[in-house]
C-alpha atoms as a PDB file:
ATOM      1  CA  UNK A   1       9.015  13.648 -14.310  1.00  0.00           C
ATOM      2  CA  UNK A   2       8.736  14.463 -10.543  1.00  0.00           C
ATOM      3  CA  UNK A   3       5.997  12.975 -10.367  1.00  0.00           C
ATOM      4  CA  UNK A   4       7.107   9.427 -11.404  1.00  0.00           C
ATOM      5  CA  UNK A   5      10.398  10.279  -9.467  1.00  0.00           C
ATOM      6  CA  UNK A   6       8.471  10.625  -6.253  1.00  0.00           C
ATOM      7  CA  UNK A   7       6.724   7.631  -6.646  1.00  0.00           C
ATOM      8  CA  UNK A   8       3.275   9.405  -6.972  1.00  0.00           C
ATOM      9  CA  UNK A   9       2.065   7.354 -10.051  1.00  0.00           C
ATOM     10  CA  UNK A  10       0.958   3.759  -8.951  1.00  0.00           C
ATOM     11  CA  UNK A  11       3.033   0.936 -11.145  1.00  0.00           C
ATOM     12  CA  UNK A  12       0.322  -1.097 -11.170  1.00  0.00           C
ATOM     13  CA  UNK A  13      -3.547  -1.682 -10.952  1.00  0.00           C
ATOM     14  CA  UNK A  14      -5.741  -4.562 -10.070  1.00  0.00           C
ATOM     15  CA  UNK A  15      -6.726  -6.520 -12.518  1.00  0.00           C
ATOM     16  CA  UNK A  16      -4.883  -4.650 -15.419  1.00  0.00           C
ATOM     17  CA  UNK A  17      -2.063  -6.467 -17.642  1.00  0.00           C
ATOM     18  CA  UNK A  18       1.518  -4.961 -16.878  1.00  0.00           C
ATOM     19  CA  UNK A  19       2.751  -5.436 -20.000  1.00  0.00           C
ATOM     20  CA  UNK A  20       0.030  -5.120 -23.002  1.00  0.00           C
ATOM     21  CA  UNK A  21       1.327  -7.298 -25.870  1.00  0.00           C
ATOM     22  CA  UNK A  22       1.840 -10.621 -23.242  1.00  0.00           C
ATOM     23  CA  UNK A  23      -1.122 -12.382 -22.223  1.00  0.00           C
ATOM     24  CA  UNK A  24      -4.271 -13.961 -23.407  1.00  0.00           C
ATOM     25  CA  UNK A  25      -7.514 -14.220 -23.289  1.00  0.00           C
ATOM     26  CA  UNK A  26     -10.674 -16.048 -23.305  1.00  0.00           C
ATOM     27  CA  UNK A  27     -14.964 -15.117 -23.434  1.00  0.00           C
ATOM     28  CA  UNK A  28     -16.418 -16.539 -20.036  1.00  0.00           C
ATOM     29  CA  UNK A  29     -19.552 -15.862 -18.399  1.00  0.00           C
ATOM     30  CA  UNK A  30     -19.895 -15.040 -14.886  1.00  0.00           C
ATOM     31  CA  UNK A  31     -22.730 -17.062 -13.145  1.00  0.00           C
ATOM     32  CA  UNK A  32     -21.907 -16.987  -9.379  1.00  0.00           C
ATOM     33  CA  UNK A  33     -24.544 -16.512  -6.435  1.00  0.00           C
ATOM     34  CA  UNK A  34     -22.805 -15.290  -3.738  1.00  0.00           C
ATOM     35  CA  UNK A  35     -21.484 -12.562  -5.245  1.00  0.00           C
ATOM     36  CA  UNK A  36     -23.852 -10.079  -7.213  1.00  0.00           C
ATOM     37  CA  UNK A  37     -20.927  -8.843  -9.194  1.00  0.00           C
ATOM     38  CA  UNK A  38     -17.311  -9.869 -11.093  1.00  0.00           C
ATOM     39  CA  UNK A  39     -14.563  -7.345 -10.248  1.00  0.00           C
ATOM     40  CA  UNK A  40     -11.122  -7.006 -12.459  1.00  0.00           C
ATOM     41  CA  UNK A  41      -8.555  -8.984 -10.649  1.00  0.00           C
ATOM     42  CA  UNK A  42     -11.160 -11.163  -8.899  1.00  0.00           C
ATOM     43  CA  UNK A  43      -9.986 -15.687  -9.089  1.00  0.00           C
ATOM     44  CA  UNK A  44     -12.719 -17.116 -10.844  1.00  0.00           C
ATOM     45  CA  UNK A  45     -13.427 -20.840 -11.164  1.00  0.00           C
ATOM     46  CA  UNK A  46     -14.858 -23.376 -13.147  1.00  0.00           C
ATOM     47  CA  UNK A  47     -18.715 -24.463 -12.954  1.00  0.00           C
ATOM     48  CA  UNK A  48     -20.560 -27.518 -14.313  1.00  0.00           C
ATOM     49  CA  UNK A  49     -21.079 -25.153 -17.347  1.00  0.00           C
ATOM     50  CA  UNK A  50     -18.277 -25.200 -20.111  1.00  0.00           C
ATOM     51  CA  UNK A  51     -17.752 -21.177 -20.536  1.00  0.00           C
ATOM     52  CA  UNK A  52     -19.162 -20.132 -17.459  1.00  0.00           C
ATOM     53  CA  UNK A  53     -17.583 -19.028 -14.204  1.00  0.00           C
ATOM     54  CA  UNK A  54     -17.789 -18.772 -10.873  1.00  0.00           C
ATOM     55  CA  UNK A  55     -16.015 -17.076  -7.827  1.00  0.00           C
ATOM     56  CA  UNK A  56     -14.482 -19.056  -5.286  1.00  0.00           C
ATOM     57  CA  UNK A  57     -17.236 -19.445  -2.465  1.00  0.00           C
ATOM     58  CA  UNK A  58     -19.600 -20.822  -5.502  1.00  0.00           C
ATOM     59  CA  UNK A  59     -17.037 -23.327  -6.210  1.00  0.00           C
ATOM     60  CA  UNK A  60     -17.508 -27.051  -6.416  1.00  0.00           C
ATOM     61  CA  UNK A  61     -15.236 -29.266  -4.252  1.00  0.00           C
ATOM     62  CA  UNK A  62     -13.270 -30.433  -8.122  1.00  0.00           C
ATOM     63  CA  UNK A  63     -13.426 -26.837  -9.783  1.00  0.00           C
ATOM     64  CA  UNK A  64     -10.760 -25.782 -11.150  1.00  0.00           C
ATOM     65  CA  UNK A  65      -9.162 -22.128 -11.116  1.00  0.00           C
ATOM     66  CA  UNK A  66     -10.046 -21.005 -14.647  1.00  0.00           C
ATOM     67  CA  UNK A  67      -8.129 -17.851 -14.498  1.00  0.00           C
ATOM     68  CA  UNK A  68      -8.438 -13.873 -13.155  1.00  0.00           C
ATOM     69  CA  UNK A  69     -10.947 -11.160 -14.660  1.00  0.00           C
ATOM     70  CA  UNK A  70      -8.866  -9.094 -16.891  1.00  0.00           C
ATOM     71  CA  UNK A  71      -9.787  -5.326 -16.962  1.00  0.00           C
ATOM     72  CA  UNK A  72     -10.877  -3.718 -19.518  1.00  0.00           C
ATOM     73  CA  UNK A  73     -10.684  -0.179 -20.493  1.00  0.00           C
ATOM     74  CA  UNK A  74     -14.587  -0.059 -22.862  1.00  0.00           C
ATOM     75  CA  UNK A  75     -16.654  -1.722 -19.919  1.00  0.00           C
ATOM     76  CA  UNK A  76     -18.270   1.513 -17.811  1.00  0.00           C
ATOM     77  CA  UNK A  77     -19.811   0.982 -13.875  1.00  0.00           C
ATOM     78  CA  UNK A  78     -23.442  -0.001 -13.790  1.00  0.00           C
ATOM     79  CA  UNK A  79     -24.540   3.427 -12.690  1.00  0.00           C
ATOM     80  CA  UNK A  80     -25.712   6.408 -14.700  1.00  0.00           C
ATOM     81  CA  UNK A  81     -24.764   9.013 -15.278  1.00  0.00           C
ATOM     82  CA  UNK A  82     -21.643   7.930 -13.575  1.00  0.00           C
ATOM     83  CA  UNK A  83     -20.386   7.817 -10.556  1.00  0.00           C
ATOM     84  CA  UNK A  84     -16.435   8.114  -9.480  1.00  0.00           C
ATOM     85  CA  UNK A  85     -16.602   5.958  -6.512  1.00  0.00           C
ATOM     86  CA  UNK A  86     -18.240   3.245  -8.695  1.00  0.00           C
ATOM     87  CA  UNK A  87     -16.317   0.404  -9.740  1.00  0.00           C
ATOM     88  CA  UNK A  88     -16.584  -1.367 -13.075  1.00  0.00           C
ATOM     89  CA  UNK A  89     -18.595  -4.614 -12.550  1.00  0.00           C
ATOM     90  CA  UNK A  90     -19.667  -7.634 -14.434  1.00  0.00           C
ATOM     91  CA  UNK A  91     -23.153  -8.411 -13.199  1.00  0.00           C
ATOM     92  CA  UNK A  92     -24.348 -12.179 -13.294  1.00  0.00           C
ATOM     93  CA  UNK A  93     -25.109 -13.558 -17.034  1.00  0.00           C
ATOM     94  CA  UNK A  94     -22.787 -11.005 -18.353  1.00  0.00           C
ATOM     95  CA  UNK A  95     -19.919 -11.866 -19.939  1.00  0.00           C
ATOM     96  CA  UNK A  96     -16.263 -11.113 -19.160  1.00  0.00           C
ATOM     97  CA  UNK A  97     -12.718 -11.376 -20.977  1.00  0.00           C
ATOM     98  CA  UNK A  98     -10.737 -14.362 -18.783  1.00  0.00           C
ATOM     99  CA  UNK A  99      -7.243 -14.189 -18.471  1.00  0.00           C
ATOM    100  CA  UNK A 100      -5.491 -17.499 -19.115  1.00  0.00           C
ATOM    101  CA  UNK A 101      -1.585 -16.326 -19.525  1.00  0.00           C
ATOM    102  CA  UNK A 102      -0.001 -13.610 -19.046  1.00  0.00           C
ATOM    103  CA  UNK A 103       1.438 -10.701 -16.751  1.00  0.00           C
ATOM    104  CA  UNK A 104      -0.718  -9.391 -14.418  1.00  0.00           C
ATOM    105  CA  UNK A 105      -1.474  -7.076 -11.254  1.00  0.00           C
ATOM    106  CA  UNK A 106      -3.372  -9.225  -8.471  1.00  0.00           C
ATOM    107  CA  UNK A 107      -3.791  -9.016  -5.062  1.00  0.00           C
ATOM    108  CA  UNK A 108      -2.188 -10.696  -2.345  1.00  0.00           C
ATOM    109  CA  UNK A 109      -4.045 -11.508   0.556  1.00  0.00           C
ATOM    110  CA  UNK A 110      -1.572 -12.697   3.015  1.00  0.00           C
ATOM    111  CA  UNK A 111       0.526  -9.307   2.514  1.00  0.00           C
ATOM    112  CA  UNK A 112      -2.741  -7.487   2.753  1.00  0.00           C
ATOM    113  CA  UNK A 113      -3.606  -8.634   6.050  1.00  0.00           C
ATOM    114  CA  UNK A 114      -0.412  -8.108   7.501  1.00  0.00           C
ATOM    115  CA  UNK A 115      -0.514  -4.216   6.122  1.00  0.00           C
ATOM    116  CA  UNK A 116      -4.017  -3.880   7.143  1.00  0.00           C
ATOM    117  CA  UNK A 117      -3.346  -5.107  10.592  1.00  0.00           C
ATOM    118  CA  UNK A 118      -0.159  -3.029  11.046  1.00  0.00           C
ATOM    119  CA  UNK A 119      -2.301  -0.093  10.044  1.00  0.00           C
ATOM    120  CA  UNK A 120      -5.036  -0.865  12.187  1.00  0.00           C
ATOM    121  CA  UNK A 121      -2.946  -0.875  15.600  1.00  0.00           C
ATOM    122  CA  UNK A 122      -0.937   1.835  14.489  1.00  0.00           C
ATOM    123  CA  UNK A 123      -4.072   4.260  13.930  1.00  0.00           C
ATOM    124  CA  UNK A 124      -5.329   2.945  17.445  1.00  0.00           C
ATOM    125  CA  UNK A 125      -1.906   4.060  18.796  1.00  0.00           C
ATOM    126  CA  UNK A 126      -2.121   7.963  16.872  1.00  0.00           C
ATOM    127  CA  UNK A 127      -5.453   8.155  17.765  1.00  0.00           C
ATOM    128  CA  UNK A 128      -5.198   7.630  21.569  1.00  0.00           C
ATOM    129  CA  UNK A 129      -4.494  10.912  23.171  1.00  0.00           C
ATOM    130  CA  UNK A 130      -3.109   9.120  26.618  1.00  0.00           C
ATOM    131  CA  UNK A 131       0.555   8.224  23.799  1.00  0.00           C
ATOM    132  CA  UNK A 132       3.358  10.358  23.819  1.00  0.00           C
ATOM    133  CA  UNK A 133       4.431  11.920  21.334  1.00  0.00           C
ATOM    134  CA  UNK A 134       7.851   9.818  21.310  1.00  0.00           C
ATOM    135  CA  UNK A 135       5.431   6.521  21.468  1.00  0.00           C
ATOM    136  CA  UNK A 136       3.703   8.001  18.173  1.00  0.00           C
ATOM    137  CA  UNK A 137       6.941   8.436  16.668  1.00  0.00           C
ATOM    138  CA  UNK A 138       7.790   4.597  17.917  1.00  0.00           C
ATOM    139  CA  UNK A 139       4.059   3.082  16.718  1.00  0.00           C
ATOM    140  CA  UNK A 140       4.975   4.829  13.374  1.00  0.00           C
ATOM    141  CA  UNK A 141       8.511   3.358  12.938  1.00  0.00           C
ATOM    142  CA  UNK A 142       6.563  -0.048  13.441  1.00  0.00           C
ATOM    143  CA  UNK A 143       4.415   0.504  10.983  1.00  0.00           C
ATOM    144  CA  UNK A 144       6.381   1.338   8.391  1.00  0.00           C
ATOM    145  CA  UNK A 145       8.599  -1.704   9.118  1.00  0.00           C
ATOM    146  CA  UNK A 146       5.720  -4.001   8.903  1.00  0.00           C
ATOM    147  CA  UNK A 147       4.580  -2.550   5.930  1.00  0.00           C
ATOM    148  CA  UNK A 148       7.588  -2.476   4.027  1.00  0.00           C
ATOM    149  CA  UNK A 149       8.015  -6.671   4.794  1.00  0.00           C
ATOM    150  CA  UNK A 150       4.620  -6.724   3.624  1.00  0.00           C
ATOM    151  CA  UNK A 151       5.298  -5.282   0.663  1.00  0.00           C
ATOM    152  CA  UNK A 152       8.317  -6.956   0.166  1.00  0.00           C
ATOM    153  CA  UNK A 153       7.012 -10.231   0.725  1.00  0.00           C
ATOM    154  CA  UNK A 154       4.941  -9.762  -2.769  1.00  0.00           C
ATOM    155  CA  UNK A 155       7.961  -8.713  -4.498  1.00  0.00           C
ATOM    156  CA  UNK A 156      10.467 -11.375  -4.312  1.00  0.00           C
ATOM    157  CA  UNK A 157      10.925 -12.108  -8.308  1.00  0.00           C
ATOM    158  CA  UNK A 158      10.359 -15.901  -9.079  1.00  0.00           C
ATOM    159  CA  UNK A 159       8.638 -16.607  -6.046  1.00  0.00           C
ATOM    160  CA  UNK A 160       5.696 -18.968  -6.142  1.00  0.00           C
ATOM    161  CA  UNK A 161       1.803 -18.033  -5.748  1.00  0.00           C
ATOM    162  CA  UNK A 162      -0.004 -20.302  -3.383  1.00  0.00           C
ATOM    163  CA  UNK A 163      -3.812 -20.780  -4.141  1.00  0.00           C
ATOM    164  CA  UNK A 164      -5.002 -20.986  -0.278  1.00  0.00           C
ATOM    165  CA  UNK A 165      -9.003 -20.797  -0.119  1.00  0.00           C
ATOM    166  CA  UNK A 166      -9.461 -18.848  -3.345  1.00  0.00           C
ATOM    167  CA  UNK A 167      -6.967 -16.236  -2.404  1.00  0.00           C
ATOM    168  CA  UNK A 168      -3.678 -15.965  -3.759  1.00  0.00           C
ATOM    169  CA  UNK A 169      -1.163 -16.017  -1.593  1.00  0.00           C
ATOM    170  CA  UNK A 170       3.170 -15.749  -0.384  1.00  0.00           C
ATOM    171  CA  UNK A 171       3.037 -19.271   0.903  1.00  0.00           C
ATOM    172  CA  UNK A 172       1.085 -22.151   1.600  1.00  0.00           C
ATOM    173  CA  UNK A 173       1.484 -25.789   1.155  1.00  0.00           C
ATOM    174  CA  UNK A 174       3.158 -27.902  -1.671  1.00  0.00           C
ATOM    175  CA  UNK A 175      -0.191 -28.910  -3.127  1.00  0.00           C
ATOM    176  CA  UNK A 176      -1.609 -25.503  -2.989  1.00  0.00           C
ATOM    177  CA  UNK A 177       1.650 -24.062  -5.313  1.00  0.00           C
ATOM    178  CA  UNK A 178       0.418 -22.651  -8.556  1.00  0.00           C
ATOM    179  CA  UNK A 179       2.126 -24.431 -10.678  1.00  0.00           C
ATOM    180  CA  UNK A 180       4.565 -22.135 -13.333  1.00  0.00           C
ATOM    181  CA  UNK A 181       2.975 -18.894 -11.751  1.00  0.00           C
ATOM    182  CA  UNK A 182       5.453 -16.597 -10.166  1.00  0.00           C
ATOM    183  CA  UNK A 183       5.859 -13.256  -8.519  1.00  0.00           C
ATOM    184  CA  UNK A 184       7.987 -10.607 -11.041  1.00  0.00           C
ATOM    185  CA  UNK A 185       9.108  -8.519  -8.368  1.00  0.00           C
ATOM    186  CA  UNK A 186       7.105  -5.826  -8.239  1.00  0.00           C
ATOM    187  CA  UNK A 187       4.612  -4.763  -5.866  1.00  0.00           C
ATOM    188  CA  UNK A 188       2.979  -1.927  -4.084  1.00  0.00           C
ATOM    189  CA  UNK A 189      -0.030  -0.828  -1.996  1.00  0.00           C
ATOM    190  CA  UNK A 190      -3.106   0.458  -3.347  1.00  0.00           C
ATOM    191  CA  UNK A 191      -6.563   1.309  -1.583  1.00  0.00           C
ATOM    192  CA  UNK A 192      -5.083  -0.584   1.343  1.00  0.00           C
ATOM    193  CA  UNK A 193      -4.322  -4.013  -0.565  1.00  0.00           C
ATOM    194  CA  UNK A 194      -1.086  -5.204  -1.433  1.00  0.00           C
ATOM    195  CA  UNK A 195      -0.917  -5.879  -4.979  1.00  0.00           C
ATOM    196  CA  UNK A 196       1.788  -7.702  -6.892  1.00  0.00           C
ATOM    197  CA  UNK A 197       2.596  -8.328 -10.361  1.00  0.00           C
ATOM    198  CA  UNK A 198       2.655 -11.933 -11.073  1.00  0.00           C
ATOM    199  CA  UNK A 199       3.198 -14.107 -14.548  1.00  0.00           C
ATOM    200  CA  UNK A 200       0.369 -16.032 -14.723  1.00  0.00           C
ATOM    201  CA  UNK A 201      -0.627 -19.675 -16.673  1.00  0.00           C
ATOM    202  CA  UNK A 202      -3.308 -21.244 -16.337  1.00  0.00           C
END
């Protein structure tokens, strides 16, 4: 139980459903170009091709966003005879499950990049052996403001999601509101993205 007290097990993970009897799915195919691979939790769009997908930079000027890549727990990474570091992939002309409605864990790319750029200065100011110690200690305080607002910017339950240039995001403009999509409060930071749990419709 210490171990969930302490906040050492991650709540959620990208791409994964966050609560397993509410959402639905569809068969799609991912054809993109630009990418050589599909990753769980990565936007994919619509194509010219009923049933097959595409990631955003493959996307025509009308397509649609179709839905997210939904993990799944029987697909293994592409290498053998395994690798940790690997991650599970759909390779073009394979197909994928497409999730269409339901609770899920996405990233959040405007929270990201102000984590990621909090981090960034902060490890310039640590590693720089002209600082004080008491500007360390100051440079750290920063960062852990900034990153708890960033985190708390993805966790503001009933919040719109903003579709801004394929990326899902805190805010944006009227037009670029997901319609009936909403933050659920909860989010965290894992491998250095902010990830959120969102109810998602397509």
């Amino acid at each position: 139980m210490s171990l969930i007290i302490k906040n050492k097990i991650a709540q959620l993970k990208k791409g994964y459903p966050t609560v397993s009897d509410k959402y639905n799915v569809q068969g799609g195919i991912y054809v993109g170009e630009s990418k050589d691979a599909l990753h769980f939790g990565d936007l994919v769009f619509t194509s010219g091709t009923t049933g097959h997908y595409v990631t955003f930079e493959d996307a025509e000027e009308d397509a649609k966003l179709a839905g997210i890549c939904l993990a799944t727990n029987v697909k293994l990474a592409n290498r053998y005879p395994g690798d940790s570091n690997a991650k599970v992939e759909t390779l073009k002309g394979e197909a994928f499950n497409l999730l269409v409605r339901g609770f899920v864990a996405v990233a959040i790319a405007d929270a990201t990049t102000a984590y990621t750029t909090a981090k960034a200065a902060y490890e310039l100011v640590i590693k720089d052996k002209t600082k004080t110690a008491e500007e360390k200690k100051q440079a750290k305080a920063t960062f852990e403001t900034a990153k708890a607002k960033a985190i708390a910017s993805a966790a503001v339950e009933g919040a719109p999601v903003y579709l801004v240039d394929g990326e899902l995001k805190t805010t944006g403009a009227d037009d670029q509101e997901l319609k009936d999509v909403y933050f659920m409060g909860v989010a965290e930071i894992i491998d250095d993205e902010v990830l959120a749990e969102i109810n998602y419709k397509m």
